[in-house]
C-alpha atoms as a PDB file:
ATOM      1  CA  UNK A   1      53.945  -5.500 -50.269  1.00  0.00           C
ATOM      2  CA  UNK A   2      52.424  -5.245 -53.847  1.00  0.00           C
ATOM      3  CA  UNK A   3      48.951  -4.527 -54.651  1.00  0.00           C
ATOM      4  CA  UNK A   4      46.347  -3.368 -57.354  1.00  0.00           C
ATOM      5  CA  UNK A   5      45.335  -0.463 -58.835  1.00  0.00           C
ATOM      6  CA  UNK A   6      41.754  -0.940 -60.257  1.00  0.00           C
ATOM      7  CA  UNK A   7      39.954   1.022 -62.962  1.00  0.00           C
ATOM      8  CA  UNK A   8      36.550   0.007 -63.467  1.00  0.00           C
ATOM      9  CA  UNK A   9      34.240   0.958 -66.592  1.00  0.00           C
ATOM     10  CA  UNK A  10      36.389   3.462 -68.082  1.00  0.00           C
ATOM     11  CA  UNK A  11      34.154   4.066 -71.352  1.00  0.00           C
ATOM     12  CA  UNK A  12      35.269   6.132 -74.568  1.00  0.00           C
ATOM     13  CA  UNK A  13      33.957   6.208 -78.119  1.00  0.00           C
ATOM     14  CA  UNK A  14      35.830   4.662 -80.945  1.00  0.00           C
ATOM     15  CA  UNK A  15      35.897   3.121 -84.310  1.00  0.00           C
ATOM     16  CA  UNK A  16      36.341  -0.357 -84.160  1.00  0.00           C
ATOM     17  CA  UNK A  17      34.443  -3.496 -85.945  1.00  0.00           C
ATOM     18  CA  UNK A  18      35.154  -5.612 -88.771  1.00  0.00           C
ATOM     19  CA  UNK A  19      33.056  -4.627 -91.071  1.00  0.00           C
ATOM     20  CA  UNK A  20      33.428  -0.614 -92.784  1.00  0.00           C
ATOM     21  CA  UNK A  21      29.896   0.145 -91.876  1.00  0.00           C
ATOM     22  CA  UNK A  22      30.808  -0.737 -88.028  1.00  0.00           C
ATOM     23  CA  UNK A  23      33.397   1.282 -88.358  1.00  0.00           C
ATOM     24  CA  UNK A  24      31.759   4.425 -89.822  1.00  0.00           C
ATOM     25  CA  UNK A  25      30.693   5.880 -86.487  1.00  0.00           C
ATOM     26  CA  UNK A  26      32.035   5.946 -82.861  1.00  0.00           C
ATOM     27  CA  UNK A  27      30.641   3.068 -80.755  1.00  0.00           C
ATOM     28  CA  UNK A  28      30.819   2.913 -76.956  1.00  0.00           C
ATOM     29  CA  UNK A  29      33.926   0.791 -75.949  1.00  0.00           C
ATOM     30  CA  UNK A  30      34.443  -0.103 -71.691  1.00  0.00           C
ATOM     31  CA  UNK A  31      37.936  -0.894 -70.358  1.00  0.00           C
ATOM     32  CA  UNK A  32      38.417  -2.050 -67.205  1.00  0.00           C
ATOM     33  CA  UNK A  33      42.215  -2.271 -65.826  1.00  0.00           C
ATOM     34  CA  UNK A  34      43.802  -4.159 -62.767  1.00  0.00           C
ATOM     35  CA  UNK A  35      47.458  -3.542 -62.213  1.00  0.00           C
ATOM     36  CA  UNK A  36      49.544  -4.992 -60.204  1.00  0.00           C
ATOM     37  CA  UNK A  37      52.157  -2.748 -58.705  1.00  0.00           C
ATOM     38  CA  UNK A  38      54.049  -1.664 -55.721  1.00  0.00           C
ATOM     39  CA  UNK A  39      52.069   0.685 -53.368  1.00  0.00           C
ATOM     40  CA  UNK A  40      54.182   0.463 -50.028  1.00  0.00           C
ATOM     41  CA  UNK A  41      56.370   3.359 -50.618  1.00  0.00           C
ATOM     42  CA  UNK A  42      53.287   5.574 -51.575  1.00  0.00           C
ATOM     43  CA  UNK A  43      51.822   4.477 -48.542  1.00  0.00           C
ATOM     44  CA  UNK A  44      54.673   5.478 -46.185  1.00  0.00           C
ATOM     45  CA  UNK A  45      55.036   8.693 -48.639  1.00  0.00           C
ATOM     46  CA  UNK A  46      51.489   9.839 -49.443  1.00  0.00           C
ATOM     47  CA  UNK A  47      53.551  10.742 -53.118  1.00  0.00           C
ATOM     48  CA  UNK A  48      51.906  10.809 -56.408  1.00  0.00           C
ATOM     49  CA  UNK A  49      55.418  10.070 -57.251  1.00  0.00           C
ATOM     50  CA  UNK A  50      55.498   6.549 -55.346  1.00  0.00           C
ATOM     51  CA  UNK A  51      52.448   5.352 -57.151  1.00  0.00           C
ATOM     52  CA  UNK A  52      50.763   4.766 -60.525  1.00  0.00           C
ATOM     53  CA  UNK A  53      48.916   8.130 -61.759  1.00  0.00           C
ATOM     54  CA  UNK A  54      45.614   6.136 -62.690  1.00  0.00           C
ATOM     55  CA  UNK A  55      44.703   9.268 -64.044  1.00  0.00           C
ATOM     56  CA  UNK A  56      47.199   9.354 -66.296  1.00  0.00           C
ATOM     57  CA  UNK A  57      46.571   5.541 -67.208  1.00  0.00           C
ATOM     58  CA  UNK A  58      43.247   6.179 -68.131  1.00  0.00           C
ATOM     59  CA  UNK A  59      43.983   9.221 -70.243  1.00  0.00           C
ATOM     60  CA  UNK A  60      46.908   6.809 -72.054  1.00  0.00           C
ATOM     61  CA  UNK A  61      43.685   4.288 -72.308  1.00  0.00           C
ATOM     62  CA  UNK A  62      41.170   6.729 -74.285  1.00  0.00           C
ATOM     63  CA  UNK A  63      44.346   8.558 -76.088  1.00  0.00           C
ATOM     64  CA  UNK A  64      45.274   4.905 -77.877  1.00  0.00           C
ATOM     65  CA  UNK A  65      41.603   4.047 -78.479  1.00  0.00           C
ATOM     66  CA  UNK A  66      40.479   7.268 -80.203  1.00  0.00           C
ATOM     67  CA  UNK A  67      43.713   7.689 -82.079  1.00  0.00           C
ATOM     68  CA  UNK A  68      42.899   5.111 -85.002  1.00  0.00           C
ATOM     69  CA  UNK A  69      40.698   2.901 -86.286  1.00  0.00           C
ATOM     70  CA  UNK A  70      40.977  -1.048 -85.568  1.00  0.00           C
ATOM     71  CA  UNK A  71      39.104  -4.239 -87.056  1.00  0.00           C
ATOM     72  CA  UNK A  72      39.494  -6.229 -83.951  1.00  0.00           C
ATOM     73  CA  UNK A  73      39.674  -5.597 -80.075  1.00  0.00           C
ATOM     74  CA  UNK A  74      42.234  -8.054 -80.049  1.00  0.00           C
ATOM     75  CA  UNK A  75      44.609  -5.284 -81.829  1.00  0.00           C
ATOM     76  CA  UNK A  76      43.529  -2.771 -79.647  1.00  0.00           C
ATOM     77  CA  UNK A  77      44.019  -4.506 -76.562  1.00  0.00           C
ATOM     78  CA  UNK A  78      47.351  -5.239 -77.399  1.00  0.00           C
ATOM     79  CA  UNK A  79      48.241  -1.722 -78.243  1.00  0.00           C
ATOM     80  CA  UNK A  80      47.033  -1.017 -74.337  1.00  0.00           C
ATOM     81  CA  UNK A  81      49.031  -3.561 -73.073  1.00  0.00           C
ATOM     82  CA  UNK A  82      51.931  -2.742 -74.815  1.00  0.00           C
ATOM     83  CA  UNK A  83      52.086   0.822 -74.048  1.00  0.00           C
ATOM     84  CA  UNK A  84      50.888   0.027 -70.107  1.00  0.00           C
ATOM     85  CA  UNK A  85      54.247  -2.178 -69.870  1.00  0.00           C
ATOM     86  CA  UNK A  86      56.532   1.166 -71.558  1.00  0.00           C
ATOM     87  CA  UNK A  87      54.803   3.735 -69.674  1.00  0.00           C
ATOM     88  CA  UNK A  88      54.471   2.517 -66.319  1.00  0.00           C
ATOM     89  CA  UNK A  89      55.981   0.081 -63.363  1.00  0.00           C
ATOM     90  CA  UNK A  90      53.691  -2.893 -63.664  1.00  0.00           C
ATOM     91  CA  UNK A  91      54.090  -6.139 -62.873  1.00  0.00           C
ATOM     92  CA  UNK A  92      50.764  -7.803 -64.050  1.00  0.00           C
ATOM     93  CA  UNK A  93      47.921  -6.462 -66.096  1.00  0.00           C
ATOM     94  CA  UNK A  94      43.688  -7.710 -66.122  1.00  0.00           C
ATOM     95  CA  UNK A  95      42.247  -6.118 -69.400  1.00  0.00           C
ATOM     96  CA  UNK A  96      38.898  -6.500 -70.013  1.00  0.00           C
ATOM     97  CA  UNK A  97      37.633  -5.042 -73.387  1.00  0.00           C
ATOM     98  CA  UNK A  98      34.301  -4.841 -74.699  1.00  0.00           C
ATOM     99  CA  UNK A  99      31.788  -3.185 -76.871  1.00  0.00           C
ATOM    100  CA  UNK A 100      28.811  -1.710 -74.869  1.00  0.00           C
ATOM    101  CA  UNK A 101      26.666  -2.179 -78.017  1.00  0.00           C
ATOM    102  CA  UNK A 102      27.786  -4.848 -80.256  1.00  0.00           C
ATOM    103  CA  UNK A 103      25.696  -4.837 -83.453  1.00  0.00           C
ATOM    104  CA  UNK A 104      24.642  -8.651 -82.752  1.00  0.00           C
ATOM    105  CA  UNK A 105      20.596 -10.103 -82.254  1.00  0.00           C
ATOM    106  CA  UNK A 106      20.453 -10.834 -78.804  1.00  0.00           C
ATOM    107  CA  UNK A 107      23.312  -9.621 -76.836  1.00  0.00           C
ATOM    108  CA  UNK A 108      21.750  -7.249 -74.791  1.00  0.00           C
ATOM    109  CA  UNK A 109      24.462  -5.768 -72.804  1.00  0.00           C
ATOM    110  CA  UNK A 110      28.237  -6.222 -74.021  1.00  0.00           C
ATOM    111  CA  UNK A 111      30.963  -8.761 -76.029  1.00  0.00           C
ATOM    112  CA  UNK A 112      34.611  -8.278 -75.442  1.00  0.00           C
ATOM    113  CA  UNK A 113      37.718  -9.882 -74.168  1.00  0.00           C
ATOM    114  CA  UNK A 114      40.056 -10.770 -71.302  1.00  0.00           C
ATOM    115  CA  UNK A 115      43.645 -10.581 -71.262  1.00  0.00           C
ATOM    116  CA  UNK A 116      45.938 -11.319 -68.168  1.00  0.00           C
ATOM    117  CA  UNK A 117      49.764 -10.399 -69.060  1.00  0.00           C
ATOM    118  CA  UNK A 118      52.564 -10.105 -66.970  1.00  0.00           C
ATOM    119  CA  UNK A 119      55.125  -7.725 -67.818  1.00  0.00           C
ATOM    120  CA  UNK A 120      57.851 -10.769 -67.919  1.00  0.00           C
ATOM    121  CA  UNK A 121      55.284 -12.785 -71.041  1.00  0.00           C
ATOM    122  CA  UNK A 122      54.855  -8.837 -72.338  1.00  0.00           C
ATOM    123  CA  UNK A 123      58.864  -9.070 -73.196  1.00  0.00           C
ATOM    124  CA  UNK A 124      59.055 -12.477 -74.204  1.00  0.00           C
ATOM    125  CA  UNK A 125      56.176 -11.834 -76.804  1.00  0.00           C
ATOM    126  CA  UNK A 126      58.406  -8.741 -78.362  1.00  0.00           C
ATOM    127  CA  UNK A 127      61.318 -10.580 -78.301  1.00  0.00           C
ATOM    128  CA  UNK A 128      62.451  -9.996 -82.220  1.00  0.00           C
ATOM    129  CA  UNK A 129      63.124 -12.993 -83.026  1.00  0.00           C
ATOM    130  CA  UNK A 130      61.190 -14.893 -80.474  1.00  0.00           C
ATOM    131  CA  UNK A 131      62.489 -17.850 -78.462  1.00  0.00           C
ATOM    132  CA  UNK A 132      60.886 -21.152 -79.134  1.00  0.00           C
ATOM    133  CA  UNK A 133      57.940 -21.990 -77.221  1.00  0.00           C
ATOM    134  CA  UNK A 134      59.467 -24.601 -75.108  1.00  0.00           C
ATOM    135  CA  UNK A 135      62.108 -22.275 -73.883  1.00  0.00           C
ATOM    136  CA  UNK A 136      59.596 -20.017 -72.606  1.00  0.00           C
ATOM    137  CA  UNK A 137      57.864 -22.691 -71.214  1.00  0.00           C
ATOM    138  CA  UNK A 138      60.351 -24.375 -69.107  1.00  0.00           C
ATOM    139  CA  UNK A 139      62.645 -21.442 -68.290  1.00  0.00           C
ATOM    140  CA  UNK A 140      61.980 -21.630 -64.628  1.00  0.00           C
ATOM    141  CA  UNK A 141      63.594 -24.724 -64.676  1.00  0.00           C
ATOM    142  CA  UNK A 142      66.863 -23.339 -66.213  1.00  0.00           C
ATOM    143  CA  UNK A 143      69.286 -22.584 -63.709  1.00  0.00           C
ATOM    144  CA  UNK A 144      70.614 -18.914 -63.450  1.00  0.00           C
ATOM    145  CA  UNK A 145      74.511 -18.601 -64.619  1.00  0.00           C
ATOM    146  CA  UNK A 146      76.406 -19.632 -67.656  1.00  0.00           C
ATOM    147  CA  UNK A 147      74.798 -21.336 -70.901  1.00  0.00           C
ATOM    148  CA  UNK A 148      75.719 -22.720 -73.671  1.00  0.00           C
ATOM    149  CA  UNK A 149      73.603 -22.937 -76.825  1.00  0.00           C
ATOM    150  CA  UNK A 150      74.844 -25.652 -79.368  1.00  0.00           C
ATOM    151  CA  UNK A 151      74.219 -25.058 -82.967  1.00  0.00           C
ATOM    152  CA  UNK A 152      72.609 -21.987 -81.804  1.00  0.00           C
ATOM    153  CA  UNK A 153      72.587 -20.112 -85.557  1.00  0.00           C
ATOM    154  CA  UNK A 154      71.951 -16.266 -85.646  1.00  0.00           C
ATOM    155  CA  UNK A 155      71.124 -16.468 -81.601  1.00  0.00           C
ATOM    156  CA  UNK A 156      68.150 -16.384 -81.071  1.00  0.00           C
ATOM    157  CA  UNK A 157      67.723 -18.037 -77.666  1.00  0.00           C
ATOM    158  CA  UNK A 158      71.352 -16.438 -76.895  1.00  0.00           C
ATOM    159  CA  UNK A 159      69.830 -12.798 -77.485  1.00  0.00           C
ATOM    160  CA  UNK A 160      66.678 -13.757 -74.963  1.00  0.00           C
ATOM    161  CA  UNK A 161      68.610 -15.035 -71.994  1.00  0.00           C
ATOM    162  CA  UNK A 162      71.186 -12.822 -72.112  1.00  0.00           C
ATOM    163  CA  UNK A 163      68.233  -9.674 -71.876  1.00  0.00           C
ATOM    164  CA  UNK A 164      67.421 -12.133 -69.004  1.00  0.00           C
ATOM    165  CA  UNK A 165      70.896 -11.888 -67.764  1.00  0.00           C
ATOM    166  CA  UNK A 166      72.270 -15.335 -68.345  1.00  0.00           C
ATOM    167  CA  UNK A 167      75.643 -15.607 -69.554  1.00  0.00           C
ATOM    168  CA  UNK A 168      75.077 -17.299 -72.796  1.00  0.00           C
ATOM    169  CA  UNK A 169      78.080 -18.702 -75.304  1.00  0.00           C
ATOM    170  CA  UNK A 170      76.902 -19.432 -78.334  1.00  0.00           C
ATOM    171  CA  UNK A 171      79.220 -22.047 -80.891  1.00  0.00           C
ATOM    172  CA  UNK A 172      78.134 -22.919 -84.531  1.00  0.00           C
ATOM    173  CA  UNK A 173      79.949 -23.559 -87.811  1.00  0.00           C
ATOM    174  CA  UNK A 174      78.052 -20.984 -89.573  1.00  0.00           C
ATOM    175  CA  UNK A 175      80.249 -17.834 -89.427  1.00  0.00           C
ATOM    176  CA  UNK A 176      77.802 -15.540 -91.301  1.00  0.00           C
ATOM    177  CA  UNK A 177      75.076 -16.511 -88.518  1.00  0.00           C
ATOM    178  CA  UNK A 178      77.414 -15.993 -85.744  1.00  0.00           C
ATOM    179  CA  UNK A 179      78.693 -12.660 -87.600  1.00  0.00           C
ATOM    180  CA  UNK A 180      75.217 -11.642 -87.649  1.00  0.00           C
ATOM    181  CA  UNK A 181      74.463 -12.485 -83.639  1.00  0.00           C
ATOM    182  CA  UNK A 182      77.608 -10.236 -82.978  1.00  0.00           C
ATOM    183  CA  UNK A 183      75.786  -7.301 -84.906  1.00  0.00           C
ATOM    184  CA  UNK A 184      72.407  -7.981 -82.702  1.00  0.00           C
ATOM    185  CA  UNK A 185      74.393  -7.865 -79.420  1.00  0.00           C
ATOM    186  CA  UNK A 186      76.276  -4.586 -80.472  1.00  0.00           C
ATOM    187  CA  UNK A 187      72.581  -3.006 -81.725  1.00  0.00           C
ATOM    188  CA  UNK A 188      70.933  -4.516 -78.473  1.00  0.00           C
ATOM    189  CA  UNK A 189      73.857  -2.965 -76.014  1.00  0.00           C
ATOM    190  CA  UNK A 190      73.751  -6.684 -74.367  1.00  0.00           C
ATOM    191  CA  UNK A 191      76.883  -7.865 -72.327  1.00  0.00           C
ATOM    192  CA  UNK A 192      77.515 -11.366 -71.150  1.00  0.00           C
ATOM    193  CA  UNK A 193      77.462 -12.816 -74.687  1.00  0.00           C
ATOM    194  CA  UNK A 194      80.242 -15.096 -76.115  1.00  0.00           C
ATOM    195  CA  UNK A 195      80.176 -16.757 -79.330  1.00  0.00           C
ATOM    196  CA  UNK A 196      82.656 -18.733 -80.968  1.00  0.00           C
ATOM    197  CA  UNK A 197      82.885 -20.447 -84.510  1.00  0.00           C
ATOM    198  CA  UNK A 198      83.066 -24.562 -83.886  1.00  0.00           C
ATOM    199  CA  UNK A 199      82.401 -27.521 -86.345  1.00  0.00           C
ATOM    200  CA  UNK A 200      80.768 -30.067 -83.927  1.00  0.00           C
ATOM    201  CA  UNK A 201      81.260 -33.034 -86.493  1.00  0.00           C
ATOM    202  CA  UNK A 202      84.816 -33.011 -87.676  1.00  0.00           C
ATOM    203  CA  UNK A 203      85.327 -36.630 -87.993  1.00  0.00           C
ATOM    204  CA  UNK A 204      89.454 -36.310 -86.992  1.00  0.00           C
ATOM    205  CA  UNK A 205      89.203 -33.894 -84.364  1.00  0.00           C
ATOM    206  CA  UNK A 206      86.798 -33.756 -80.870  1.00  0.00           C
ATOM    207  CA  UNK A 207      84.901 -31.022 -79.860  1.00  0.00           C
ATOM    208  CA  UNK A 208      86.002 -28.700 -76.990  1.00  0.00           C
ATOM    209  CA  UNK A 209      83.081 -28.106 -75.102  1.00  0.00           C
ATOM    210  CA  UNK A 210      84.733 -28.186 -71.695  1.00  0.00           C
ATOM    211  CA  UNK A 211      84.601 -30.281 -68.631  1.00  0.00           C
ATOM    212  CA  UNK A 212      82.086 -28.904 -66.375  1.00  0.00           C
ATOM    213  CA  UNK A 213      81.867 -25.568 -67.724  1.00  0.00           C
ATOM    214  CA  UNK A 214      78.155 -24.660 -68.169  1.00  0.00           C
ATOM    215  CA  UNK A 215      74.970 -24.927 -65.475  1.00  0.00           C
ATOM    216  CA  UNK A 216      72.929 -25.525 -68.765  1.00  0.00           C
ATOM    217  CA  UNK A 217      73.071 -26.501 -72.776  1.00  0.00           C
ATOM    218  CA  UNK A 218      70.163 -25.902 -74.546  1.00  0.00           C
ATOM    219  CA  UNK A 219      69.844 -27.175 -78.206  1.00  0.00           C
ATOM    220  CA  UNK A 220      67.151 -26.593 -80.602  1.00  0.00           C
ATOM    221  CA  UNK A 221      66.586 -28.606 -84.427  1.00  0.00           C
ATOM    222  CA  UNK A 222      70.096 -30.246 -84.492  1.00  0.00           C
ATOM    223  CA  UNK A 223      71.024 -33.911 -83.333  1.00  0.00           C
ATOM    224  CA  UNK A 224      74.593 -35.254 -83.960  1.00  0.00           C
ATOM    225  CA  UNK A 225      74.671 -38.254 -81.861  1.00  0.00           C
ATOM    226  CA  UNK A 226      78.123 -38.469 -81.212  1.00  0.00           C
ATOM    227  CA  UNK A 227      78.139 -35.333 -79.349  1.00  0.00           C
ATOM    228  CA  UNK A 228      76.283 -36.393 -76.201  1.00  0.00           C
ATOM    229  CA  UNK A 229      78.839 -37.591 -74.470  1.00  0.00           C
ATOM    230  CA  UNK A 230      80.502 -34.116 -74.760  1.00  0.00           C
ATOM    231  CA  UNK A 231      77.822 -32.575 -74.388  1.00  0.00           C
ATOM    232  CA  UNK A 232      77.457 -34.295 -70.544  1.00  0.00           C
ATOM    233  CA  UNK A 233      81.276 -33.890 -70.042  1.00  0.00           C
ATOM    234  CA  UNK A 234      80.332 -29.560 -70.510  1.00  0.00           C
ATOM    235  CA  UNK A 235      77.578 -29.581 -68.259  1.00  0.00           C
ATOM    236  CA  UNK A 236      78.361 -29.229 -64.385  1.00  0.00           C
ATOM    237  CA  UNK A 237      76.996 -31.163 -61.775  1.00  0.00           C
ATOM    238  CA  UNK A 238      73.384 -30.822 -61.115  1.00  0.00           C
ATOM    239  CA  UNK A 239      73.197 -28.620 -64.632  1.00  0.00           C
ATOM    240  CA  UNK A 240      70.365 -28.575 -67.043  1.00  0.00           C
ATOM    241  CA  UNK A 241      70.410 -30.299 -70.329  1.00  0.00           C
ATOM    242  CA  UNK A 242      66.993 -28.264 -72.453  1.00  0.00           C
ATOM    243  CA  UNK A 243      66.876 -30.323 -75.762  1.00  0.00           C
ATOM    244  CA  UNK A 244      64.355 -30.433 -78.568  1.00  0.00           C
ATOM    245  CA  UNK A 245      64.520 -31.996 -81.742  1.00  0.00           C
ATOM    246  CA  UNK A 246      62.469 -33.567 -84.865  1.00  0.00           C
ATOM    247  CA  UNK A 247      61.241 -37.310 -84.033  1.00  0.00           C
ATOM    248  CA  UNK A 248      60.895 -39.863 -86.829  1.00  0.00           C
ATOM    249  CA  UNK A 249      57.404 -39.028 -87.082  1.00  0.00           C
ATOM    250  CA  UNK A 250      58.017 -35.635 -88.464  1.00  0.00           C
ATOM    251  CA  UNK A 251      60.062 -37.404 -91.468  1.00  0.00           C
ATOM    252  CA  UNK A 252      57.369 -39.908 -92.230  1.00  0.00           C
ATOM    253  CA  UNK A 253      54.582 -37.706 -91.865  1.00  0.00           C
ATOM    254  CA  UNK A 254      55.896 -34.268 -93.673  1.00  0.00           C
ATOM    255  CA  UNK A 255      58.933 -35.761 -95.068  1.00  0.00           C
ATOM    256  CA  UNK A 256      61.297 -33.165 -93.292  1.00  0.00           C
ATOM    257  CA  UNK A 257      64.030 -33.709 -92.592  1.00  0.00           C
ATOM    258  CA  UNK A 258      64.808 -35.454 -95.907  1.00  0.00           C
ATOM    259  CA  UNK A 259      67.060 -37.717 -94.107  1.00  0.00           C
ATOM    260  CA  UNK A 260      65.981 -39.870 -91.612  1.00  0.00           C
ATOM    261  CA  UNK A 261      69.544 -40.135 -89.360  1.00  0.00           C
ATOM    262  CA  UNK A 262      68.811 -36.577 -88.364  1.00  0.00           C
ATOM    263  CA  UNK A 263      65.551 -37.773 -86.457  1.00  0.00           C
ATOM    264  CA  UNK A 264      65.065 -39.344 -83.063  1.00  0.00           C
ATOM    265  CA  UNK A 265      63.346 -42.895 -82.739  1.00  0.00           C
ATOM    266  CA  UNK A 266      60.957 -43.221 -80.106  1.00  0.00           C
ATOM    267  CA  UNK A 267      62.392 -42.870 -76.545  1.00  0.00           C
ATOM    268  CA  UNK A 268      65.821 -42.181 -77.524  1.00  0.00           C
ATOM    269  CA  UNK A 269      66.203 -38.631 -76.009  1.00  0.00           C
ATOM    270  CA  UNK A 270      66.230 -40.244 -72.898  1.00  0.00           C
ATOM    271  CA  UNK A 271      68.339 -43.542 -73.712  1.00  0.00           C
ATOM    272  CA  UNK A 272      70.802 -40.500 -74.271  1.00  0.00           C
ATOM    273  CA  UNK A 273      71.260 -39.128 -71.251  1.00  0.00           C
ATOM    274  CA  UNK A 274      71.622 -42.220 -69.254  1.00  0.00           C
ATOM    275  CA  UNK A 275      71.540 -41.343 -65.272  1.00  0.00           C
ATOM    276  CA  UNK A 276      70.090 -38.168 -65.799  1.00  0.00           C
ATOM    277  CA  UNK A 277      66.641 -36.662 -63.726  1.00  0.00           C
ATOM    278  CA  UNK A 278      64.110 -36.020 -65.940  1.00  0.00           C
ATOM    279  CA  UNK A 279      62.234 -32.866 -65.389  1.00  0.00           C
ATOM    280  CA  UNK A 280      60.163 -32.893 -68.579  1.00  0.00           C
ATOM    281  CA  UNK A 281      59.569 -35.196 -71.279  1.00  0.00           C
ATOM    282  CA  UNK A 282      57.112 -34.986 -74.055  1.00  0.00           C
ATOM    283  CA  UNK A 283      56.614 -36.381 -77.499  1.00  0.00           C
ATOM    284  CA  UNK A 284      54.273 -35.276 -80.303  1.00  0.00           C
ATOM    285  CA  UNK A 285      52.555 -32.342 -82.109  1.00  0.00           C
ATOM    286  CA  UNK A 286      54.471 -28.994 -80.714  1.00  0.00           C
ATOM    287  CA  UNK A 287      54.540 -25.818 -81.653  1.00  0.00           C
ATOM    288  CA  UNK A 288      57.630 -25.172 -84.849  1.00  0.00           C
ATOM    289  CA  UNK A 289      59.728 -22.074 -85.776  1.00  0.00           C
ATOM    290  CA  UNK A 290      56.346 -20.566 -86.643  1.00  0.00           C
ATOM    291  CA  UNK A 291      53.557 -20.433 -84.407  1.00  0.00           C
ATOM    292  CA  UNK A 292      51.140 -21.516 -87.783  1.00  0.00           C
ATOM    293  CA  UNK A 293      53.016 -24.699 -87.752  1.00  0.00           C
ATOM    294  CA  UNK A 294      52.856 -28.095 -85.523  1.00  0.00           C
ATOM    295  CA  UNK A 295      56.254 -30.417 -86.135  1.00  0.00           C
ATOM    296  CA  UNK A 296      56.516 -33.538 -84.058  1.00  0.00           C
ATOM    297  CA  UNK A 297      59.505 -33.389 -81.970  1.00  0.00           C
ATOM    298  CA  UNK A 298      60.873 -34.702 -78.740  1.00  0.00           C
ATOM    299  CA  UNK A 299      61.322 -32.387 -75.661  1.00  0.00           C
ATOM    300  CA  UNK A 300      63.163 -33.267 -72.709  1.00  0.00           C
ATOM    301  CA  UNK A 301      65.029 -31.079 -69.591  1.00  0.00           C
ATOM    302  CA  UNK A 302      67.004 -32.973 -67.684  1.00  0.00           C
ATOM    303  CA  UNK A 303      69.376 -32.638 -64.824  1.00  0.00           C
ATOM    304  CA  UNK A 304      72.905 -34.086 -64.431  1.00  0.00           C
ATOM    305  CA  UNK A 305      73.367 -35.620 -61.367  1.00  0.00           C
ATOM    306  CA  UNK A 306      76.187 -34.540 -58.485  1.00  0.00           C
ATOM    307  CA  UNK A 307      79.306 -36.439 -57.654  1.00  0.00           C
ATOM    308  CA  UNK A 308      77.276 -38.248 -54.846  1.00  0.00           C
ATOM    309  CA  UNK A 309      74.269 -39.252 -57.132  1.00  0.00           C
ATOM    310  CA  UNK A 310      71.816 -36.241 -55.776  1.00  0.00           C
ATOM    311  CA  UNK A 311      69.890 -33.842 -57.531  1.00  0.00           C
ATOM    312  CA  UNK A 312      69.269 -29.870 -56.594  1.00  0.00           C
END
């Protein structure tokens, strides 16, 4: 049985505002928390120990805003949020921030912001590095069990799903990269973590990806055509193919990658995986390595059908 804990109008004076002169002197800042949480054993218990010590939460609340100045709320809100998540069991957090007595004409009562996180987003934001975007956004459709991520450089999506608690092998030619992913899981105390050095485009010699090894391949900014059929060969029946890759358009209209062969045409994602479900297809403007940048790519997940022709 979860539940919320709810702290309304918790107000404290700080110095925040863009401007030096808004930040000369205190203003009156209101928080107001909901967190979502587990009460049922503090119910059964009547234990301070079962429970969230909102008292505590608030303290944590004024303690972070009076400790320093900030420009924004945004900043400070995050700072909350962040320290929230490491401090205590939540599952979900409502902020809403807001300055009792903005220094604008007209506003006669308050400006501020909302932020709904869930502790889940709250890791996947501090992920260092941080997994692409389309990762994030279609992980519920990634099966739970063994991956493997092609061309997968310095790991980044290996290092998220294995704190998720995926099995993840990671193959790439670059042994410096891979040398380097080793390091992060050894720092990071991860388990479940392969990684093996493989040149996917040795002209004499096939790739050994296995014969219904993995429940999903995800690949990310690489497209060797040749490898598809390998690449279905590795995946199991009823596994996830997560794929996303520049499309022509990027070449034409940025001029990168310098060479068009490593580009998709229009549509050919899918004339790749012949027989496959699709679960998600998209062309277009999408979020790059760095959130300031839009590349157009193709994104696709899609599911390898069982023996019998069904999906899961």
């Amino acid at each position: 049985m979860g539940g919320h804990i709810v702290i309304k109008q918790l107000e404290f004076r700080a110095r925040c505002g863009v401007t030096p002169d808004e930040r000369a002197r205190p203003q009156s800042l209101a928080v107001d928390l909901e967190l979502d949480c587990r009460l049922e054993a503090a119910g059964l218990s009547d234990d301070l120990v079962h429970t969230i010590d909102y008292a505590k939460v608030a303290q944590r609340v004024i303690d972070i805003g009076t400790a320093r100045e900030f420009q924004l709320l945004e900043t400070l809100a995050e700072r909350l949020l962040m320290t929230l998540f490491d401090e205590f069991p939540i599952d979900r957090i409502t902020l809403w921030l807001r300055k009792l007595h903005p220094p604008i004409s007209f506003v006669t009562r308050s400006v501020g912001i909302c932020i709904e996180r869930t502790r889940f987003t709250q890791q996947v934001l501090r992920a260092d590095p941080p997994p692409a975007s389309f990762l994030f956004q279609q992980l519920h459709r990634l099966p739970k069990g063994k991956v493997l991520d092609v061309a997968s450089g310095s790991g980044r999506h290996t290092l998220f799903l294995a704190s998720l608690g995926y099995q993840v092998e990671a193959v790439d030619r670059d042994e410096q990269a891979l040398a380097q992913l080793s390091a992060n899981v050894r720092a990071r105390h991860l388990t479940g973590i392969k990684s093996r050095v493989l040149d996917l485009e040795q002209p004499t010699q096939e790739p050994n990806l296995g014969h219904e090894t993995y429940d999903a391949i995800l690949i990310f900014f690489y497209l060797h055509r040749p490898l598809f059929p390998h690449l279905i060969d590795a995946l199991k029946p009823g596994g996830v193919l997560l794929y996303e890759t520049f499309t022509i358009d990027n070449h034409v209209q940025c001029r990168h990658p310098k060479r068009r062969e490593f580009c998709l045409a229009h549509g050919e994602l899918l004339n790749l995986t012949p027989g496959f479900r699709i679960l998600h297809y998209d062309e277009g403007l999408h979020e790059g390595n760095r959130s300031s940048e839009s590349v157009y790519t193709a994104q696709l997940v899609a599911q390898k059908p069982t023996p019998l022709g069904s999906f899961t």
